[in-house]
Protein backbone atom coordinates (compact mmCIF):
# COMPACT_ATOMS: atom_id res chain seq x y z
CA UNK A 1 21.34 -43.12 63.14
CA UNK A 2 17.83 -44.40 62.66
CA UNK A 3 15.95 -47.71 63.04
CA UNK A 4 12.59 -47.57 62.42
CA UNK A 5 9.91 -49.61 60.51
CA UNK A 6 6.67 -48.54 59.21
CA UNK A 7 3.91 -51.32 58.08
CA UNK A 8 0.67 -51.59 57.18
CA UNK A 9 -0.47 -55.36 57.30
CA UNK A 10 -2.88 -58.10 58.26
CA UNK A 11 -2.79 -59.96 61.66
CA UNK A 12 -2.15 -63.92 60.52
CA UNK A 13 -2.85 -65.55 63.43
CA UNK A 14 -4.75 -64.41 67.28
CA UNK A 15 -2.40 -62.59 69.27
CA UNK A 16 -0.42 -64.30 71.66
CA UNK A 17 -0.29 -62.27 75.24
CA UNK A 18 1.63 -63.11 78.41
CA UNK A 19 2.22 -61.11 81.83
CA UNK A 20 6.25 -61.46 82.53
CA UNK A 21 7.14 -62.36 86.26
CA UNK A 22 7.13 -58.75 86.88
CA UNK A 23 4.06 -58.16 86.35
CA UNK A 24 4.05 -56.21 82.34
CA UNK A 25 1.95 -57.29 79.77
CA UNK A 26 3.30 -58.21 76.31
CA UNK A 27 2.19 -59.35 73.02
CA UNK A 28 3.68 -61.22 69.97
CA UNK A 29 1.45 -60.31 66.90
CA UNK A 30 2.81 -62.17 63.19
CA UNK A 31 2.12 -59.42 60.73
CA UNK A 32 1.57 -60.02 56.92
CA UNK A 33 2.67 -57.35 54.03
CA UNK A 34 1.78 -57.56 50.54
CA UNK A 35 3.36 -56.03 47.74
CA UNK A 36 2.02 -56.09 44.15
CA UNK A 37 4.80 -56.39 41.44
CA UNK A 38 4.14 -55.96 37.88
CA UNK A 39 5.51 -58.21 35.56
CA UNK A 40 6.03 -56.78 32.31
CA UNK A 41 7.45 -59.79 29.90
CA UNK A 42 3.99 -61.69 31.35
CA UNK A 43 1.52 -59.07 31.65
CA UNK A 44 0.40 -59.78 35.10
CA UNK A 45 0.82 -58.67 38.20
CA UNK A 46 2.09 -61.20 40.90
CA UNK A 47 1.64 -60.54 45.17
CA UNK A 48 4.73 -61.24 47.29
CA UNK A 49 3.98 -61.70 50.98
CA UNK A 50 6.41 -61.08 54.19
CA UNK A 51 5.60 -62.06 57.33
CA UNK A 52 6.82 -60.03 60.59
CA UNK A 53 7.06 -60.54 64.17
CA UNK A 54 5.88 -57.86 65.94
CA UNK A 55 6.56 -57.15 70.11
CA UNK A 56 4.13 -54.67 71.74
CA UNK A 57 4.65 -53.95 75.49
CA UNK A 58 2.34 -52.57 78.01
CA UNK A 59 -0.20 -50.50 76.95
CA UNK A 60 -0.16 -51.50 73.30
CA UNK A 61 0.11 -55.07 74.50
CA UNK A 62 -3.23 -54.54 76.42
CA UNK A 63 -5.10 -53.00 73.32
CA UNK A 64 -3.57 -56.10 71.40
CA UNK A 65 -5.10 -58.24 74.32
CA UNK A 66 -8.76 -56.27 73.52
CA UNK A 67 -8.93 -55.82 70.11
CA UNK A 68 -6.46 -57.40 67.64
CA UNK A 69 -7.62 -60.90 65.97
CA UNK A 70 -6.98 -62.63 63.06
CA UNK A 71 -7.59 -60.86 59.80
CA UNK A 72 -7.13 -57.47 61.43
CA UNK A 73 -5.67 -55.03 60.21
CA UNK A 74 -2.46 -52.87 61.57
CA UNK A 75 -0.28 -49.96 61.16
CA UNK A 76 2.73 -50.67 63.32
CA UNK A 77 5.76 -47.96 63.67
CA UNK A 78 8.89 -49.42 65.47
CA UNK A 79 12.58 -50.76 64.94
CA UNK A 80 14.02 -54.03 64.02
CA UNK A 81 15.51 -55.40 66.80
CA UNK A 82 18.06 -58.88 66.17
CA UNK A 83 18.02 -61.37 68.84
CA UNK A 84 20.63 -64.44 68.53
CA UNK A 85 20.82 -67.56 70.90
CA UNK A 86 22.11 -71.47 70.71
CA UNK A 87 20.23 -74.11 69.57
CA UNK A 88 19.50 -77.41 71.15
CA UNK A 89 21.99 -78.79 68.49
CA UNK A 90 24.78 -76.59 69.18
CA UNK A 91 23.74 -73.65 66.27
CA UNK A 92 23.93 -70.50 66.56
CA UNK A 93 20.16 -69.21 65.26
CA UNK A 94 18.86 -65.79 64.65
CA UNK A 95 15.73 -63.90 64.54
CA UNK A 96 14.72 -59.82 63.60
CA UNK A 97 11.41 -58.95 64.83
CA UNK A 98 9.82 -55.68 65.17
CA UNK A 99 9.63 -53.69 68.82
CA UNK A 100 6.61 -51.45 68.30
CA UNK A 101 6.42 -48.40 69.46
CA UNK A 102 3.17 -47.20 68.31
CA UNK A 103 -0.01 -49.12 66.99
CA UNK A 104 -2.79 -47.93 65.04
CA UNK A 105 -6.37 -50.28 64.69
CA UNK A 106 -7.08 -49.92 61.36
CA UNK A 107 -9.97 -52.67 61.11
CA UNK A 108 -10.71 -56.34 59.47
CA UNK A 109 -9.74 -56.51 56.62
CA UNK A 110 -12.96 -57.75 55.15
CA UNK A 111 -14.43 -54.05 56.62
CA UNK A 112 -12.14 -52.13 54.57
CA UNK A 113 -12.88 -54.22 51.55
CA UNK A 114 -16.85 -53.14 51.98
CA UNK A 115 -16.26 -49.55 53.53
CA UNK A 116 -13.78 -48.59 51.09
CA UNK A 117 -10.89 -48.17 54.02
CA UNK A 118 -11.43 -46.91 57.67
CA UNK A 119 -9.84 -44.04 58.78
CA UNK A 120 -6.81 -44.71 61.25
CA UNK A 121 -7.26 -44.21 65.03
CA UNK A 122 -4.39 -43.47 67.50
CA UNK A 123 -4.95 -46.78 70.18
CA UNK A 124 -1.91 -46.05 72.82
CA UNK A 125 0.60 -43.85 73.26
CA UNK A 126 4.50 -44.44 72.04
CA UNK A 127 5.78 -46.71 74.85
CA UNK A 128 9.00 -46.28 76.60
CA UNK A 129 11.49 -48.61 76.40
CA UNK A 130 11.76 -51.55 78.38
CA UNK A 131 14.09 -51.89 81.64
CA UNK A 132 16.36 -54.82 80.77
CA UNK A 133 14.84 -57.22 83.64
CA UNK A 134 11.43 -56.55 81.83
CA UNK A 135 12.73 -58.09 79.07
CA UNK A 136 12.24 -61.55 77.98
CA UNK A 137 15.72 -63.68 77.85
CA UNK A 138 16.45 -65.39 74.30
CA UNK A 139 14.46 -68.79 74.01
CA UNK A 140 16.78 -72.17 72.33
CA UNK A 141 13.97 -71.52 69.87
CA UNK A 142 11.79 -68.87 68.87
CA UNK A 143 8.83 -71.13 68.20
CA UNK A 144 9.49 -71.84 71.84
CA UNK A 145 9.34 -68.41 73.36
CA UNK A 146 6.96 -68.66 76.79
CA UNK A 147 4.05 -66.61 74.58
């Protein structure tokens, strides 16, 4: 079987990095993807926009930490990972973010606008996995998670 994600997007909003109680970095990055779909009956071409959680760990977490802003721009590889948990209210919620496992700087976007495109650059190696007490336990809300 196979999970894995491949996207090329824009960084919406500054990183958000924490340090878990062990000690290991990790980074929650909100990705945006644009697709361009051609409407024939109008004659115009319309731009539909997904947004994506993204979780880097570690090493990719600290080149988050150093480089990655708003506005730039990312090629992520990973898989979709679904997390559930209870609301305050008694709800059961859900949420499918992305668990990189590689990241590639690709620029701002406004430098690939005047350059033309900059070549990709391998920041950090694939990261292994995550031991289970490394990982995060589901929040009552994912606006809430501690990062």
């Amino acid at each position: 079987m196979v999970n894995k994600v491949i996207l090329v997007g824009n960084v919406g909003i500054d990183p958000e990095v924490r340090t878990t109680e062990s000690g290991v970095k990790v980074a929650r990055v909100r990705l945006a993807t644009t697709e361009r779909i051609y409407d024939r009956q109008n004659n115009e071409t319309k731009e539909l926009t997904e947004w994506h959680t993204i979780t880097l760990w570690r090493g990719l977490a600290d080149v988050v930490d150093r480089y990655v802003r708003k506005g730039s721009q990312l090629y992520i590889e990973g898989r979709l990972r679904t997390r559930e948990w209870v609301d305050k209210d008694n709800i059961k919620r859900y949420t499918t973010e992305i668990m990189a496992d590689e990241m590639k700087l690709l620029g701002r976007r406004s430098d690939n606008m005047q350059q033309g495109g900059a070549s990709a650059e391998r920041m950090a190696a694939p990261q292994p996995k995550p031991a289970a007490a490394e990982v995060p336990a589901a929040a009552d809300d994912p606006d809430d998670l501690p990062f």
